[in-house]
N, C-alpha and C. Protein backbone atom coordinates (compact mmCIF):
# COMPACT_ATOMS: atom_id res chain seq x y z
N UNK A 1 -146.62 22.11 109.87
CA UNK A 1 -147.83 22.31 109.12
C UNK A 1 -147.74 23.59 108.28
N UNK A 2 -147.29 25.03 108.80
CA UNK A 2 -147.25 26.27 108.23
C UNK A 2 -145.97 25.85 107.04
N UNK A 3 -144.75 24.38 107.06
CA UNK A 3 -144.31 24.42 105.63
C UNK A 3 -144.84 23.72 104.62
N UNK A 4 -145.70 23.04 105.63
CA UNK A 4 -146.38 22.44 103.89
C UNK A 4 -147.48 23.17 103.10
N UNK A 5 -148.05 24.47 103.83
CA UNK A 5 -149.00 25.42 103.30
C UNK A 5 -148.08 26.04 102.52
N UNK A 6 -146.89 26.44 103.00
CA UNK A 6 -146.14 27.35 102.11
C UNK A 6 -145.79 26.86 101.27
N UNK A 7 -145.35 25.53 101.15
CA UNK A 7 -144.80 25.08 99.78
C UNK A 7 -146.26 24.67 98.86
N UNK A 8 -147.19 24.02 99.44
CA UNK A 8 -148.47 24.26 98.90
C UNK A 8 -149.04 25.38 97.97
N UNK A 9 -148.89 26.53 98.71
CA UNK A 9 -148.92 27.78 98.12
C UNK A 9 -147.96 28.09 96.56
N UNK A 10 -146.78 27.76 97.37
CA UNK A 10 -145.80 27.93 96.51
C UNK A 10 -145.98 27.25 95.04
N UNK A 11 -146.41 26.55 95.30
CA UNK A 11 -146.60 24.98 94.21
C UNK A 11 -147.82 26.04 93.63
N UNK A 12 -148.70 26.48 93.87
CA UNK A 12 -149.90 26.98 93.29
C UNK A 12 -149.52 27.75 92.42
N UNK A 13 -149.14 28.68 93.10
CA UNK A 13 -148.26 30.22 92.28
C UNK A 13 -147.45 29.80 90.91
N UNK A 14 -146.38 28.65 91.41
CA UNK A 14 -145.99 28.24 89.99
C UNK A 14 -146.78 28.04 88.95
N UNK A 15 -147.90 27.03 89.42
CA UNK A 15 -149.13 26.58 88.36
C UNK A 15 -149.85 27.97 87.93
N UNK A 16 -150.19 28.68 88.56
CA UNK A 16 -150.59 30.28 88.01
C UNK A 16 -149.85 30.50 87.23
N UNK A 17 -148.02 31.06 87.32
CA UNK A 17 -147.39 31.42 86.47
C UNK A 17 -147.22 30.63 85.40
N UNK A 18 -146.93 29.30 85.44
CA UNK A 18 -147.01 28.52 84.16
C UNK A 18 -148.65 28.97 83.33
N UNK A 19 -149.51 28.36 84.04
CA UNK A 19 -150.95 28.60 82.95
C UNK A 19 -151.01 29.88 82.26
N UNK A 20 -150.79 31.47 83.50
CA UNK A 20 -150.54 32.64 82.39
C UNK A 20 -149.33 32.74 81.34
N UNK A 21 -148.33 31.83 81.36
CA UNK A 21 -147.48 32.30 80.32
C UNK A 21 -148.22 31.29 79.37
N UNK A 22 -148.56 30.24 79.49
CA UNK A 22 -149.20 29.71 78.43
C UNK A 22 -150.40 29.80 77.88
N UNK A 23 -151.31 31.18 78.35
CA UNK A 23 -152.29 31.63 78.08
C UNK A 23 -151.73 32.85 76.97
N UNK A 24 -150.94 33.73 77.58
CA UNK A 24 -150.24 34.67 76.80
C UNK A 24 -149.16 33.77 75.33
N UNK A 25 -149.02 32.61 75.13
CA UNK A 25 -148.01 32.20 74.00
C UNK A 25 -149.36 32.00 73.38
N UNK A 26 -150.25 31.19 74.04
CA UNK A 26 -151.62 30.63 72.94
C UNK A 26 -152.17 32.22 72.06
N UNK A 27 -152.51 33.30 73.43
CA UNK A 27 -152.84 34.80 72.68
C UNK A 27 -152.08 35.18 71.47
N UNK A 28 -150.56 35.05 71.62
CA UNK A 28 -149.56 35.54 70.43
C UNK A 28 -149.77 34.08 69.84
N UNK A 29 -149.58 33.54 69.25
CA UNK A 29 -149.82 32.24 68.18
C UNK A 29 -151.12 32.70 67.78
N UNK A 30 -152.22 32.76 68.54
CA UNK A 30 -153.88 33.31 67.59
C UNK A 30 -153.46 34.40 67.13
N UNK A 31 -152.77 35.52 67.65
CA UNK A 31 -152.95 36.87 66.71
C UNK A 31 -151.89 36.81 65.72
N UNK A 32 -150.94 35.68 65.12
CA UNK A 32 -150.17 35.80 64.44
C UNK A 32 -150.97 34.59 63.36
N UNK A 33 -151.62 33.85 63.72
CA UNK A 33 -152.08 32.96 62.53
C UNK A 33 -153.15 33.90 62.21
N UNK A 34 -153.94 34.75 63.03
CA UNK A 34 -154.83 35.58 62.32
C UNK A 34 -154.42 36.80 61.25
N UNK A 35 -153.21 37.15 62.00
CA UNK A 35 -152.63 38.37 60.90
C UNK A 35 -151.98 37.53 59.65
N UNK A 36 -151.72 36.19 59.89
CA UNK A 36 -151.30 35.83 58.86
C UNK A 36 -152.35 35.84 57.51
N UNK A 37 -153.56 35.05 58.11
CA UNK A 37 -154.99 34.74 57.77
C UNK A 37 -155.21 36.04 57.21
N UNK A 38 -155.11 37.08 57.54
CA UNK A 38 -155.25 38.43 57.08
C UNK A 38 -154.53 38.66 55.96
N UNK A 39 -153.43 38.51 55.81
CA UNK A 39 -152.16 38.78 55.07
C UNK A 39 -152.64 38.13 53.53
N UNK A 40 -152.93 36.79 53.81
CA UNK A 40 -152.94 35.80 52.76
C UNK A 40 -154.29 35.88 51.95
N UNK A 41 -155.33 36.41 52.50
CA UNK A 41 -156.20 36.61 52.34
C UNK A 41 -156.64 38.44 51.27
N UNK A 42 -155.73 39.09 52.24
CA UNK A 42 -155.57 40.39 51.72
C UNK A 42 -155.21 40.39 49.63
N UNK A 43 -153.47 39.25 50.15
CA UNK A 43 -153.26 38.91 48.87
C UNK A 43 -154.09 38.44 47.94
N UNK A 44 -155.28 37.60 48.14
CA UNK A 44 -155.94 37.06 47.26
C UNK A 44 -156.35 37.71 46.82
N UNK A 45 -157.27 38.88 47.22
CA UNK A 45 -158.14 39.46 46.49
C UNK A 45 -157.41 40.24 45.59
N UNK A 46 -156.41 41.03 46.43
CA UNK A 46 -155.17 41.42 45.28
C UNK A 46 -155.20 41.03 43.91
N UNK A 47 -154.61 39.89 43.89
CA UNK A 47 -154.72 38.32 42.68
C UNK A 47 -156.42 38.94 41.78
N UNK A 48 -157.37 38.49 42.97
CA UNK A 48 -158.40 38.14 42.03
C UNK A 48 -158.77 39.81 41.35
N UNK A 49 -158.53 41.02 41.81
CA UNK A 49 -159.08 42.00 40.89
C UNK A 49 -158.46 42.52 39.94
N UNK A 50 -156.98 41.77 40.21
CA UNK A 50 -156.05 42.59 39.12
C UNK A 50 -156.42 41.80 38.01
N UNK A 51 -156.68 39.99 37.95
CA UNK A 51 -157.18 39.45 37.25
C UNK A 51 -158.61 39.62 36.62
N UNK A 52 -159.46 40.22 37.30
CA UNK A 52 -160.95 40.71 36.64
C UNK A 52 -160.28 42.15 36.16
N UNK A 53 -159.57 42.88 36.39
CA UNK A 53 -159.12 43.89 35.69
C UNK A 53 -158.46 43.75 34.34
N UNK A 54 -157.87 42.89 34.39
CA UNK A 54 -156.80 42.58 33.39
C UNK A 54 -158.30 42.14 31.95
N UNK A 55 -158.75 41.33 32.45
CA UNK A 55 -160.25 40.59 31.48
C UNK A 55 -160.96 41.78 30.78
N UNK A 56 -161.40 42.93 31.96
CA UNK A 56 -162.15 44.04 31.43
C UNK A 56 -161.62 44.80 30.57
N UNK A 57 -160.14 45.20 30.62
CA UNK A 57 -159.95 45.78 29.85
C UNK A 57 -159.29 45.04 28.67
N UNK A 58 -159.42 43.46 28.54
CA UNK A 58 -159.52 42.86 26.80
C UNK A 58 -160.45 43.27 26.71
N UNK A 59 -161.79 42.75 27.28
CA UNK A 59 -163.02 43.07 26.76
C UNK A 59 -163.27 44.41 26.50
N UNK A 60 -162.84 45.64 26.51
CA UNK A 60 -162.83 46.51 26.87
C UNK A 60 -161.78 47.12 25.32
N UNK A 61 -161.05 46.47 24.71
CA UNK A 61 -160.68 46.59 23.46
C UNK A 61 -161.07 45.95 22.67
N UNK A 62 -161.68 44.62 22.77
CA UNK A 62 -162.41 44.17 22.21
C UNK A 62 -163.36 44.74 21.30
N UNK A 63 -164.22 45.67 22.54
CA UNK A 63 -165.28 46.34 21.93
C UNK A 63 -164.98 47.63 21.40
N UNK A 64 -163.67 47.98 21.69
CA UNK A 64 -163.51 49.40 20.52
C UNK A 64 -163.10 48.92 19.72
N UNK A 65 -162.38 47.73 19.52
CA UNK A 65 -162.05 47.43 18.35
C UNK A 65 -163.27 46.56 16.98
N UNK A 66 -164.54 46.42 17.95
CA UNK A 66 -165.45 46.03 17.38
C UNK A 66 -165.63 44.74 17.12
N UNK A 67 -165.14 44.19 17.97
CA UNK A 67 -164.87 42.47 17.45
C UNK A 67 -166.03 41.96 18.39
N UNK A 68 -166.53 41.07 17.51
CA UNK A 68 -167.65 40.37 17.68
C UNK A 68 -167.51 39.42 18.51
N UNK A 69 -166.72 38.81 19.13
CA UNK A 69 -166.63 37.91 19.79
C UNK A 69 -166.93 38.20 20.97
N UNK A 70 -166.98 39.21 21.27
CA UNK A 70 -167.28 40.03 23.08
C UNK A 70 -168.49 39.82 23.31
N UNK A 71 -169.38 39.06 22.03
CA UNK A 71 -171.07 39.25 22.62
C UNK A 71 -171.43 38.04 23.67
N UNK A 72 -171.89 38.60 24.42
CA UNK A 72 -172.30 37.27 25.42
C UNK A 72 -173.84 37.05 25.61
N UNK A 73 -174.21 36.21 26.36
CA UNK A 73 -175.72 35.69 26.65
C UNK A 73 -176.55 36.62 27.42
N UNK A 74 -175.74 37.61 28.42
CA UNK A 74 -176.34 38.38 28.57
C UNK A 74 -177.39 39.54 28.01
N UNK A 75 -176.56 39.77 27.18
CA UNK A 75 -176.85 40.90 26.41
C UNK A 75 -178.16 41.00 25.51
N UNK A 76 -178.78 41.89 25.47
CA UNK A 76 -180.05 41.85 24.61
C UNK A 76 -179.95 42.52 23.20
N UNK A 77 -180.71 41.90 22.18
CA UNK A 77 -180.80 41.96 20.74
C UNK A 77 -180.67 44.23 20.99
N UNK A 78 -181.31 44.56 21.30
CA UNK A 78 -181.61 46.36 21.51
C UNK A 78 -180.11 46.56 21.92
N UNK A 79 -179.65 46.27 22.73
CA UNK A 79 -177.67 46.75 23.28
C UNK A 79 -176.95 45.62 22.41
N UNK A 80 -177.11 44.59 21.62
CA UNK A 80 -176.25 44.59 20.61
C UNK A 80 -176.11 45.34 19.54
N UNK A 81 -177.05 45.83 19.44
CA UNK A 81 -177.65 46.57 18.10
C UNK A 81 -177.21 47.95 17.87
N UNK A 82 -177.17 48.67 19.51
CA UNK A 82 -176.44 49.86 19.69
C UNK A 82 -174.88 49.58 19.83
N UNK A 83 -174.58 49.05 20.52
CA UNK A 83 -173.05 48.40 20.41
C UNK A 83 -172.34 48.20 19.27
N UNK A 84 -172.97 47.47 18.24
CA UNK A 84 -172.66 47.26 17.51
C UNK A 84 -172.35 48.06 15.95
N UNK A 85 -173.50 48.97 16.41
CA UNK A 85 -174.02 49.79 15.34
C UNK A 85 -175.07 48.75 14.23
N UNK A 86 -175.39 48.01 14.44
CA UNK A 86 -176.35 47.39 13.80
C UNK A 86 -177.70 47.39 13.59
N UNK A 87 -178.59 47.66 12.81
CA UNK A 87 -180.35 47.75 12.75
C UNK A 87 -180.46 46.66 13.95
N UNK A 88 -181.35 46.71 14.90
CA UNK A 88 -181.97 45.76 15.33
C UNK A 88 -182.73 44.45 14.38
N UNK A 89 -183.22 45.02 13.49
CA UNK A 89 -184.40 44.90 12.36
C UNK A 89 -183.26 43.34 11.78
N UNK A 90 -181.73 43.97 11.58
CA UNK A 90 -180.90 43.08 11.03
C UNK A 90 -180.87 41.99 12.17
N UNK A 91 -180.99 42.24 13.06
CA UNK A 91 -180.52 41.34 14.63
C UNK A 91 -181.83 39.93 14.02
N UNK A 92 -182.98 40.70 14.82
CA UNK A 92 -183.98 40.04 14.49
C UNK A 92 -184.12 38.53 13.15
N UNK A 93 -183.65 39.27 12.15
CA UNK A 93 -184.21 38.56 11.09
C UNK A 93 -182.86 37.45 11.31
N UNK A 94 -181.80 37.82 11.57
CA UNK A 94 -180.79 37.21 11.28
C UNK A 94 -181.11 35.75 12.83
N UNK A 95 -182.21 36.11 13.44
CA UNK A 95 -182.59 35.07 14.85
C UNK A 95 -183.98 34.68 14.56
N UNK A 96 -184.33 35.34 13.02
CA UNK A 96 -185.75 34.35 12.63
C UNK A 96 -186.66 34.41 13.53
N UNK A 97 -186.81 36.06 14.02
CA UNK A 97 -187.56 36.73 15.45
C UNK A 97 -189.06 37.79 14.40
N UNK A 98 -189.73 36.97 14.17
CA UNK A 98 -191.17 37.19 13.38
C UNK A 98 -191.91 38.27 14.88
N UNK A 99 -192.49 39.26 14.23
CA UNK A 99 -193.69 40.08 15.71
C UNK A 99 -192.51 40.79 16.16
N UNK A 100 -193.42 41.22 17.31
CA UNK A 100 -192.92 41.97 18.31
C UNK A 100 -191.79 40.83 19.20
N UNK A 101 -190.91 41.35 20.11
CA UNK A 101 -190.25 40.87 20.83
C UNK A 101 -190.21 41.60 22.30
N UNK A 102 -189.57 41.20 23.06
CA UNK A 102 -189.99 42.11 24.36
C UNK A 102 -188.42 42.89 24.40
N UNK A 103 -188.27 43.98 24.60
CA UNK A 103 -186.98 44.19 24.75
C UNK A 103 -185.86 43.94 25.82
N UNK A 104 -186.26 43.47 26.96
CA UNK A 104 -185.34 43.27 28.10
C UNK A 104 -184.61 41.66 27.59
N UNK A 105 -185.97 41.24 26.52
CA UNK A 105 -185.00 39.57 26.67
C UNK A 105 -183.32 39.57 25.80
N UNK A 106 -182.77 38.66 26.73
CA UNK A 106 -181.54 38.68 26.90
C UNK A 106 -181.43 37.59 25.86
N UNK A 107 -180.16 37.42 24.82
CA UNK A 107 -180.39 35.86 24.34
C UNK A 107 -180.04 34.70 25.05
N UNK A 108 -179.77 34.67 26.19
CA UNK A 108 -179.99 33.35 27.19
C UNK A 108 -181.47 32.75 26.94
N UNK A 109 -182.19 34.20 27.16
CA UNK A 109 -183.82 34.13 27.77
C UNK A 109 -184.51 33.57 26.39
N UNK A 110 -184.30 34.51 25.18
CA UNK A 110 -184.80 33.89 23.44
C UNK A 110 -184.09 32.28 23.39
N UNK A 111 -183.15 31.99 23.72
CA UNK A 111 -182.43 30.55 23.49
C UNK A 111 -183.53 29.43 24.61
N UNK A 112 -183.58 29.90 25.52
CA UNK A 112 -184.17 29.08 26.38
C UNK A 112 -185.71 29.27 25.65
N UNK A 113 -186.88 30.26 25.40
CA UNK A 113 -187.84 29.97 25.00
C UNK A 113 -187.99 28.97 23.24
N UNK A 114 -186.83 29.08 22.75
CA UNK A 114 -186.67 28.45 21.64
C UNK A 114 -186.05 27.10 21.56
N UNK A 115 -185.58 27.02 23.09
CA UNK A 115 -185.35 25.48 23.29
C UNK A 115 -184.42 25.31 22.40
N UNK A 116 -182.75 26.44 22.18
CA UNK A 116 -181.61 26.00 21.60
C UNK A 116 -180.29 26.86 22.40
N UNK A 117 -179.35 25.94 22.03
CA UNK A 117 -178.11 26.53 22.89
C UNK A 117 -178.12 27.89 22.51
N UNK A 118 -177.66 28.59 23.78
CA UNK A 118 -176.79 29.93 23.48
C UNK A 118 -176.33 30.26 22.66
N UNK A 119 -174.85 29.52 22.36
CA UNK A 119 -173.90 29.88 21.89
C UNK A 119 -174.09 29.59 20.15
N UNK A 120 -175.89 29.05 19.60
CA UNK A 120 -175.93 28.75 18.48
C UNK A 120 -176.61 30.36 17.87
N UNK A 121 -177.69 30.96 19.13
CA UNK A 121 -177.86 32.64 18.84
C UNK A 121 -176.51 33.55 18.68
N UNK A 122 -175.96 33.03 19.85
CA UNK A 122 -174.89 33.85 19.64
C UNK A 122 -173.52 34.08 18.62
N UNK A 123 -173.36 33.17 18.09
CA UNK A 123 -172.89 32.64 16.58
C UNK A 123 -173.37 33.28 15.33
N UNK A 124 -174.88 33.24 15.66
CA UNK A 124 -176.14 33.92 14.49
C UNK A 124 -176.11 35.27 14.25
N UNK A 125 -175.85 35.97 15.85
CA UNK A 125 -176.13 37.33 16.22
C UNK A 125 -174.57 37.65 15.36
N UNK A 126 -173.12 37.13 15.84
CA UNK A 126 -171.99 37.73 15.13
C UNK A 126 -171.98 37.30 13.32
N UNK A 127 -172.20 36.68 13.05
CA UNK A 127 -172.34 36.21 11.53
C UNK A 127 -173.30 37.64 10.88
N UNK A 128 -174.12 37.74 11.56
CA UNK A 128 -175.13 38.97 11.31
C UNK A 128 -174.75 40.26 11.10
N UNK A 129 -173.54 40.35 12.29
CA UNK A 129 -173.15 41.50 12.49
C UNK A 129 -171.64 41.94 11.15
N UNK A 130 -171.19 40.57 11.20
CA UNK A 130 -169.98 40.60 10.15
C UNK A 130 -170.73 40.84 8.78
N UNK A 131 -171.67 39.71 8.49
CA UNK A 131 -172.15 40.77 7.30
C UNK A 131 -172.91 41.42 7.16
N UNK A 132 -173.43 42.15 7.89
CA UNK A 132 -173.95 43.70 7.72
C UNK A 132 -172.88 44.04 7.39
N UNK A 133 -171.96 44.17 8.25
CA UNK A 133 -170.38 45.30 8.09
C UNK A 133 -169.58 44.76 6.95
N UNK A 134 -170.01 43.93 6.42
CA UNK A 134 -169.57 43.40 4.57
C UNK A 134 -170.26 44.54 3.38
N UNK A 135 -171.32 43.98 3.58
CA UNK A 135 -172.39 45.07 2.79
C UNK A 135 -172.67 46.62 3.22
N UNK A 136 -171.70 46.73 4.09
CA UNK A 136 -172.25 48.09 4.17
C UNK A 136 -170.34 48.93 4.64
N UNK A 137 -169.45 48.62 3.32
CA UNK A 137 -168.06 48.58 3.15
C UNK A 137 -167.48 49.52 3.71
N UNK A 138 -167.93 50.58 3.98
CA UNK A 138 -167.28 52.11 4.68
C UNK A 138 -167.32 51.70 6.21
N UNK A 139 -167.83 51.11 6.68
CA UNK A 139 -168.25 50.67 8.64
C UNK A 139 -166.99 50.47 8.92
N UNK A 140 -165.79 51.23 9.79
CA UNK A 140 -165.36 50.94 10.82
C UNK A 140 -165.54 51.20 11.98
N UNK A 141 -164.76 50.04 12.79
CA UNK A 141 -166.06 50.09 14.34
C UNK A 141 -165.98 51.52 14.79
N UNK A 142 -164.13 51.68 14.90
CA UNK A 142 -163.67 52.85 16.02
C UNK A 142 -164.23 54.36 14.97
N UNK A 143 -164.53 53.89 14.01
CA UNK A 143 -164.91 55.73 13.18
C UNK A 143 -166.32 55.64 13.69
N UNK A 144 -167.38 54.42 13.69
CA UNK A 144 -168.34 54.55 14.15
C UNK A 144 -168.84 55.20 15.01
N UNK A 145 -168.26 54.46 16.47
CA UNK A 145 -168.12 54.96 17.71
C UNK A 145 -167.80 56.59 17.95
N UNK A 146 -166.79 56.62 17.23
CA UNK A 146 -166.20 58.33 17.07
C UNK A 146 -167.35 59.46 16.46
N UNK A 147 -168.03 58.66 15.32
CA UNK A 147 -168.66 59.51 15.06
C UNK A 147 -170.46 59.70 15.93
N UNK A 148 -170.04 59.04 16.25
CA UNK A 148 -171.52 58.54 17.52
C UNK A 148 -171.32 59.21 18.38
N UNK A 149 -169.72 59.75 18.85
CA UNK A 149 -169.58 60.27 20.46
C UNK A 149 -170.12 59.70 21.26
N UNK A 150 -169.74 57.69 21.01
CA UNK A 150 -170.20 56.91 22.30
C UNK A 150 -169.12 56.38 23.17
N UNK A 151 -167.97 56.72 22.58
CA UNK A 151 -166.57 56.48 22.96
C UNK A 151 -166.64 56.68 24.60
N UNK A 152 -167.66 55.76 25.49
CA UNK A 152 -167.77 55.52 26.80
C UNK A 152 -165.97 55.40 27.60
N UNK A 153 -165.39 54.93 26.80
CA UNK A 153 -164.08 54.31 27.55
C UNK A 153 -162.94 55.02 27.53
């Protein structure tokens, strides 16, 4: 009777040692798919800011170089106007903006109360801006800026 407890026993102990080594391989496999998970993840963002970096600073010559194409929907008629170096007064007329206007609106916000695409203000707003800077022949952007001391960048 005392050998079949012992081998009983014995038999147990194995099953202990087997389940902890296979508790400890499952532990190392999770902390290696997690550091991996880490790793790959780390990289991405890597990827994604060098890529929003890379964007900012086109946009970012863009606008010293004065090119009109940088205007987006965000932006309001008052910060194109400074941006640009342009009268507001020119903004306005050139968006057929009669009265007062509110200044926070954005031209998303004027397109949507006027019930027309974006990108047909925003078309309006650069056409506006090119010829002002026709008729008014001495305007370059970067002397502008320079002489403004707005040279933010």
């Amino acid at each position: 009777m005392k050998s079949i407890i012992r081998v009983t026993c014995h038999m147990r102990e194995n099953v202990v040692d087997v389940s902890r080594a296979h508790r400890s391989q499952i532990r190392l496999l999770t902390i290696i798919c997690l550091c991996m998970l880490s790793l790959f993840g780390t990289i991405y963002a890597a990827h994604s800011t060098m890529a929003a970096f890379q964007v900012f600073k086109q946009q970012q010559t863009q606008y010293q170089q004065g090119d009109v194409h940088s205007i987006r929907s965000w932006m309001t008629i008052t910060y194109i106007a400074h941006t640009y170096h342009v009268p507001t007064s020119c903004l306005d007329q050139a968006l057929n903006i009669t009265g007062k206007r509110e200044e926070r609106d954005t031209l998303q916000t004027l397109a949507s109360h006027r019930k027309r695409p974006v990108n047909e203000l925003i078309i309006s707003v650069q056409q506006a801006i090119l010829a002002y800077r026709q008729d008014h022949a001495g305007f370059t952007p970067t002397s502008s800026i320079q002489k403004a001391g707005r040279d933010h960048w």
